[in-house]
Protein backbone atom coordinates (compact mmCIF):
# COMPACT_ATOMS: atom_id res chain seq x y z
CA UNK A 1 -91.36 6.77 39.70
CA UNK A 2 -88.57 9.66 39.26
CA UNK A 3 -86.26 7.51 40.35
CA UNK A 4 -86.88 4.66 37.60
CA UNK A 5 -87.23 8.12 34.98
CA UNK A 6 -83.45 8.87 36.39
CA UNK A 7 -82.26 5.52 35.61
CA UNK A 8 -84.08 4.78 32.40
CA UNK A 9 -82.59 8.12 31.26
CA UNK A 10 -79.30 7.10 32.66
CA UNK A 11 -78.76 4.05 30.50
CA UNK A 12 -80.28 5.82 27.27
CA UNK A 13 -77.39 7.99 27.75
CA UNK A 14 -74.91 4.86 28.40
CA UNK A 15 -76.49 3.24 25.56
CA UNK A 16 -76.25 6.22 23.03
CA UNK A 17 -72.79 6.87 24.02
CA UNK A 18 -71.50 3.15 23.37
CA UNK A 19 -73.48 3.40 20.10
CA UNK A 20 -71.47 6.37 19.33
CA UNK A 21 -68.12 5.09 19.61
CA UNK A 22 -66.34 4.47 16.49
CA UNK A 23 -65.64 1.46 15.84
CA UNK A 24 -62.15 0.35 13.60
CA UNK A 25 -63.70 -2.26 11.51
CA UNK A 26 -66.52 0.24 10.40
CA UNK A 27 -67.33 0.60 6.25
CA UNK A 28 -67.27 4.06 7.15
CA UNK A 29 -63.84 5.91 6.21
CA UNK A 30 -64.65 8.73 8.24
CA UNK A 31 -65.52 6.37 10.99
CA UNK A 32 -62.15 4.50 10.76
CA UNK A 33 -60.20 7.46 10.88
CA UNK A 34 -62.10 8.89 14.54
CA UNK A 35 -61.68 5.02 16.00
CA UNK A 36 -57.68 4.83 14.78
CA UNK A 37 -57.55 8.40 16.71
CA UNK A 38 -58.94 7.03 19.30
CA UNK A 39 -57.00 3.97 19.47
CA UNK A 40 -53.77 5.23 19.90
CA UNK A 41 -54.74 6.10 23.32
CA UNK A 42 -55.69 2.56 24.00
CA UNK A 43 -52.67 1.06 22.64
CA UNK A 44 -53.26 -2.22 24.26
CA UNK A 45 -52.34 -5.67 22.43
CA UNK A 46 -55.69 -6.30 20.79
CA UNK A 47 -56.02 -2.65 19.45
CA UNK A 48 -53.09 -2.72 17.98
CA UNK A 49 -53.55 -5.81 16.35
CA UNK A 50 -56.50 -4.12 14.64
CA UNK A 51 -54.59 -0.64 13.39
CA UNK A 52 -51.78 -3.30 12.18
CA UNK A 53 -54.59 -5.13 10.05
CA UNK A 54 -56.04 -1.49 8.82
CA UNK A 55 -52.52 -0.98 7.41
CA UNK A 56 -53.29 -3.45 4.06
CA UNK A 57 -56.57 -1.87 3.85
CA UNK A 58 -57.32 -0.91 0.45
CA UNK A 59 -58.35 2.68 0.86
CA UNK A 60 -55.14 4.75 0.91
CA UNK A 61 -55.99 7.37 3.53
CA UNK A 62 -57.21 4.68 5.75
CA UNK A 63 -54.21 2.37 5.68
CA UNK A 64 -51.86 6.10 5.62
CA UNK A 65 -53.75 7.20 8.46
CA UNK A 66 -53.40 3.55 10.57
CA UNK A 67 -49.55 3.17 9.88
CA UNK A 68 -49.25 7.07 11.14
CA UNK A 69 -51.16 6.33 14.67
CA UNK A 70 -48.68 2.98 14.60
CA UNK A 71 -45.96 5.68 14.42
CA UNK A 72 -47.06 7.05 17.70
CA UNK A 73 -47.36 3.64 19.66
CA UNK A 74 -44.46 2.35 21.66
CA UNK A 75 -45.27 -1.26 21.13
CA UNK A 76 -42.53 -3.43 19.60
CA UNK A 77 -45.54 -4.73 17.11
CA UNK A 78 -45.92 -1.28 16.11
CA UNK A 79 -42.68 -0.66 15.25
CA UNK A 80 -42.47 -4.15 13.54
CA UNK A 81 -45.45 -3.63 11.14
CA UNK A 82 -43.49 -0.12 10.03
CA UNK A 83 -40.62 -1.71 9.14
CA UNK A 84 -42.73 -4.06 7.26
CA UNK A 85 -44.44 -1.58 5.44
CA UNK A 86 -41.94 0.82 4.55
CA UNK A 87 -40.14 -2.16 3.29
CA UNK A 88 -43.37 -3.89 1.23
CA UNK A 89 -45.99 -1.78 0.85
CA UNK A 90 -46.25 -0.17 -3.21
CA UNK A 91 -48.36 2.90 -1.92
CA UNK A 92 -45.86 5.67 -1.64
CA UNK A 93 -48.10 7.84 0.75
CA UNK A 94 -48.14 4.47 3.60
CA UNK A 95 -44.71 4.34 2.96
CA UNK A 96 -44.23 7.89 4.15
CA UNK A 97 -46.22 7.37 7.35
CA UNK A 98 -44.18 4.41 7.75
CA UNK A 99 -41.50 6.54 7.80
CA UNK A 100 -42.00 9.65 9.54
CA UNK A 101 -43.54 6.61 12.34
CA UNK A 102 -39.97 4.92 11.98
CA UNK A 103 -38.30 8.59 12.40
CA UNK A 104 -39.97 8.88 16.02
CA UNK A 105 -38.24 5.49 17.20
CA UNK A 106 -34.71 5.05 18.43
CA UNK A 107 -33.88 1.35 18.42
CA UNK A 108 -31.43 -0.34 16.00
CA UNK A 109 -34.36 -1.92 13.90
CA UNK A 110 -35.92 1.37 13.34
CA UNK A 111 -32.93 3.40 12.14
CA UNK A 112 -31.89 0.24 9.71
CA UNK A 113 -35.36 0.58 8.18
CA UNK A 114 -34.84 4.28 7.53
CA UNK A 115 -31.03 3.73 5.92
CA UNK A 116 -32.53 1.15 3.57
CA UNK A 117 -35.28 3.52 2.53
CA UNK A 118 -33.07 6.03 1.92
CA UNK A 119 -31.22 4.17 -1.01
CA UNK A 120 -33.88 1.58 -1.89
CA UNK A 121 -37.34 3.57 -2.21
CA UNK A 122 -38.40 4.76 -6.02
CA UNK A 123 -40.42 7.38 -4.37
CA UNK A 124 -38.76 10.47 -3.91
CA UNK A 125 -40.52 11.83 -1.07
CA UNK A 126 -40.27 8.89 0.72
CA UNK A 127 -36.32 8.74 0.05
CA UNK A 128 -35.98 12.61 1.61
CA UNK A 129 -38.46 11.85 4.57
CA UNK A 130 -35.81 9.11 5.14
CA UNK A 131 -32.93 11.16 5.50
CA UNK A 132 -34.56 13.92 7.84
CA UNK A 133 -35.57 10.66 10.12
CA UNK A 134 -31.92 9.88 10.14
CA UNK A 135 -31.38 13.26 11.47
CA UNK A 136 -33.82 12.90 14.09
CA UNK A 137 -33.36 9.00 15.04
CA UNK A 138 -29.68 8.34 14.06
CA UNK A 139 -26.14 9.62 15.06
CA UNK A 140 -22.85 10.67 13.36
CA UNK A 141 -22.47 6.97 12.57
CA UNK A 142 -25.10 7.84 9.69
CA UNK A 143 -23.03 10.58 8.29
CA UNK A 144 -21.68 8.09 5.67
CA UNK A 145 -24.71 6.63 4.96
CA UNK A 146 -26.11 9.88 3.61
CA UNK A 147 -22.45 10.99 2.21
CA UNK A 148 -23.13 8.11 -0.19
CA UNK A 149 -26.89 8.29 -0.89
CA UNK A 150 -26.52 12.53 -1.69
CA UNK A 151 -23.57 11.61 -3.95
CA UNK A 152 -26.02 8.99 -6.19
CA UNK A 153 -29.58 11.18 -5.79
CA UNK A 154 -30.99 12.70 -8.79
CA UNK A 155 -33.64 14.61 -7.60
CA UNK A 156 -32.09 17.99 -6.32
CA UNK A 157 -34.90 18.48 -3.56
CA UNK A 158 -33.99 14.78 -2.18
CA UNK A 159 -30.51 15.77 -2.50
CA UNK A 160 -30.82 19.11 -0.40
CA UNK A 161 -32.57 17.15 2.65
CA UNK A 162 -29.75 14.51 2.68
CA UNK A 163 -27.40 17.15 2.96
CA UNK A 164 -29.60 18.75 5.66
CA UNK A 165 -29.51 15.97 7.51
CA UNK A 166 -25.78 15.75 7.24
CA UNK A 167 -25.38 19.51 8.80
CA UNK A 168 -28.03 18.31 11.36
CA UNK A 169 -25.81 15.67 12.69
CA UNK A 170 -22.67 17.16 12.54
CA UNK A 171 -23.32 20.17 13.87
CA UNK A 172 -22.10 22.46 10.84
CA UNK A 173 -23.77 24.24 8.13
CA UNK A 174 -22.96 24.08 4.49
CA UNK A 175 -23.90 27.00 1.89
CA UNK A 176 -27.10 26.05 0.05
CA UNK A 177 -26.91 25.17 -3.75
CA UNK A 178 -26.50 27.87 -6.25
CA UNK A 179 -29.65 27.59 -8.54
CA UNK A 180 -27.21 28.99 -11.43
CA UNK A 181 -24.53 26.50 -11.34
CA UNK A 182 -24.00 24.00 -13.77
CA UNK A 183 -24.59 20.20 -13.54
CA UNK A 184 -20.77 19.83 -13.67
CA UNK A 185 -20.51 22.37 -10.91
CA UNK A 186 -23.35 20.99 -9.15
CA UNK A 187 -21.46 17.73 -8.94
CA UNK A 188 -18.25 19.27 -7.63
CA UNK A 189 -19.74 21.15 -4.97
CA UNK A 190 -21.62 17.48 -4.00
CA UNK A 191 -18.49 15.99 -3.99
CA UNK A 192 -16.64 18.81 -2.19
CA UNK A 193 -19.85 18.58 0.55
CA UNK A 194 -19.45 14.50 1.11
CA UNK A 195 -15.90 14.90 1.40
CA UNK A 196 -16.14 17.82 4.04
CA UNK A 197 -19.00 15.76 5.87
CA UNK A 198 -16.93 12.82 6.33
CA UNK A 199 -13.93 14.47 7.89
CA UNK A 200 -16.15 16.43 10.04
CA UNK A 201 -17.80 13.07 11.38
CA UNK A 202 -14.62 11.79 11.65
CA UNK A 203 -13.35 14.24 13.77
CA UNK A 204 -16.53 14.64 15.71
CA UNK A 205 -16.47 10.78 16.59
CA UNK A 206 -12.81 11.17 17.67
CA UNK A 207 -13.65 14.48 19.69
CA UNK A 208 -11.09 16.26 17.49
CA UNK A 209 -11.61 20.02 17.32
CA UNK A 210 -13.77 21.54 14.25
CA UNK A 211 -12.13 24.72 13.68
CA UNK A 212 -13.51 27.37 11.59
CA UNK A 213 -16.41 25.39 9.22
CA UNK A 214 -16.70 28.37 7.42
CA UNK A 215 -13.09 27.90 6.55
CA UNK A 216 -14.17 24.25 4.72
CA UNK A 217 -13.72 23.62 1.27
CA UNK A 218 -17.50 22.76 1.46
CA UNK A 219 -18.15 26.92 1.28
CA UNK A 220 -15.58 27.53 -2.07
């Protein structure tokens, strides 16, 4: 008699546990979000295929939240439905998921997605989450990419991480914006710091000495 109590209790337990697992196609948001946790420690090919779906669902923090575990799945799908949405999607809080998931990835694919964004996207956040991924998942061979986006960015804030990234790659630090200067002088100095940047990636490319950065015309 204990013994059937033991195993009657047993699969109560198992019952209420499976019961308790969130599930990914739940109405629930809250749900959703503890099953795409969960999922990116499953990872395998049909789990995926679900967090790929969640990415067009309607609710914003849903699909954000889906493309963001994506971001932390090696899977060439996952790094395929980023691409996608960075590139597609209109919701500019998916598309920075999509990129801060494209900024963990090293292959080709991944750091063309993250180039693109950084000239194409209307969303400034988006455009300066781009360039710090460039910093993380490109090389020196980016240097001009960002030379040319800082020299065409409007927003000042956009324009300071681009140049961030630059230093980050090259290995040299510029002196931050003066808040005083004028637009006229802000451009010089912009031009002065793409100039600078490009010669510096130059010679880092070619393994040519730096010298003295603080010597650059990038500091005048």
């Amino acid at each position: 008699m204990r013994k059937c109590a033991i195993v009657l209790a047993a699969a109560m337990l198992a019952a209420a546990g499976c019961s308790e697992k969130p599930s990914l196609t739940s109405s629930d948001p809250k749900e959703r979000a503890r099953a795409i946790q969960a999922a990116v420690k499953v990872a395998d090919e049909k789990t995926v295929e679900q967090v790929v779906a969640l990415t067009r669902n309607e609710d914003v923090q849903t699909a954000a939240s889906a493309v963001a575990a994506l971001g932390r799945m090696s899977s060439p799908r996952a790094g395929e439905t980023l691409r996608q949405v960075v590139a597609a999607d209109t919701r500019a809080e998916v598309r920075l998921a999509a990129v801060q998931g494209l900024s963990q990835r090293t292959e080709p694919k991944a750091v063309e997605a993250l180039r693109e964004t950084l000239v194409r996207d209307p969303a400034p956040e988006v455009r300066g989450e781009a360039a710090l991924g460039l910093a993380k998942a490109g090389t020196i061979e980016d240097v001009p990419v960002l030379a040319a986006a800082v020299g065409r960015e409007a927003d000042p804030k956009v324009a300071r991480k681009q140049e961030l990234a630059m230093e980050y790659l090259i290995g040299v630090r510029f002196p931050p914006p003066d808040p005083t200067m004028t637009p006229e002088q802000r451009r010089e100095r912009v031009q002065r710091i793409r100039t600078t940047a490009m010669r510096l990636a130059e010679a880092r490319k070619n393994k040519i000495p730096l010298g003295n950065p603080c010597k650059d015309n990038a500091s005048k």
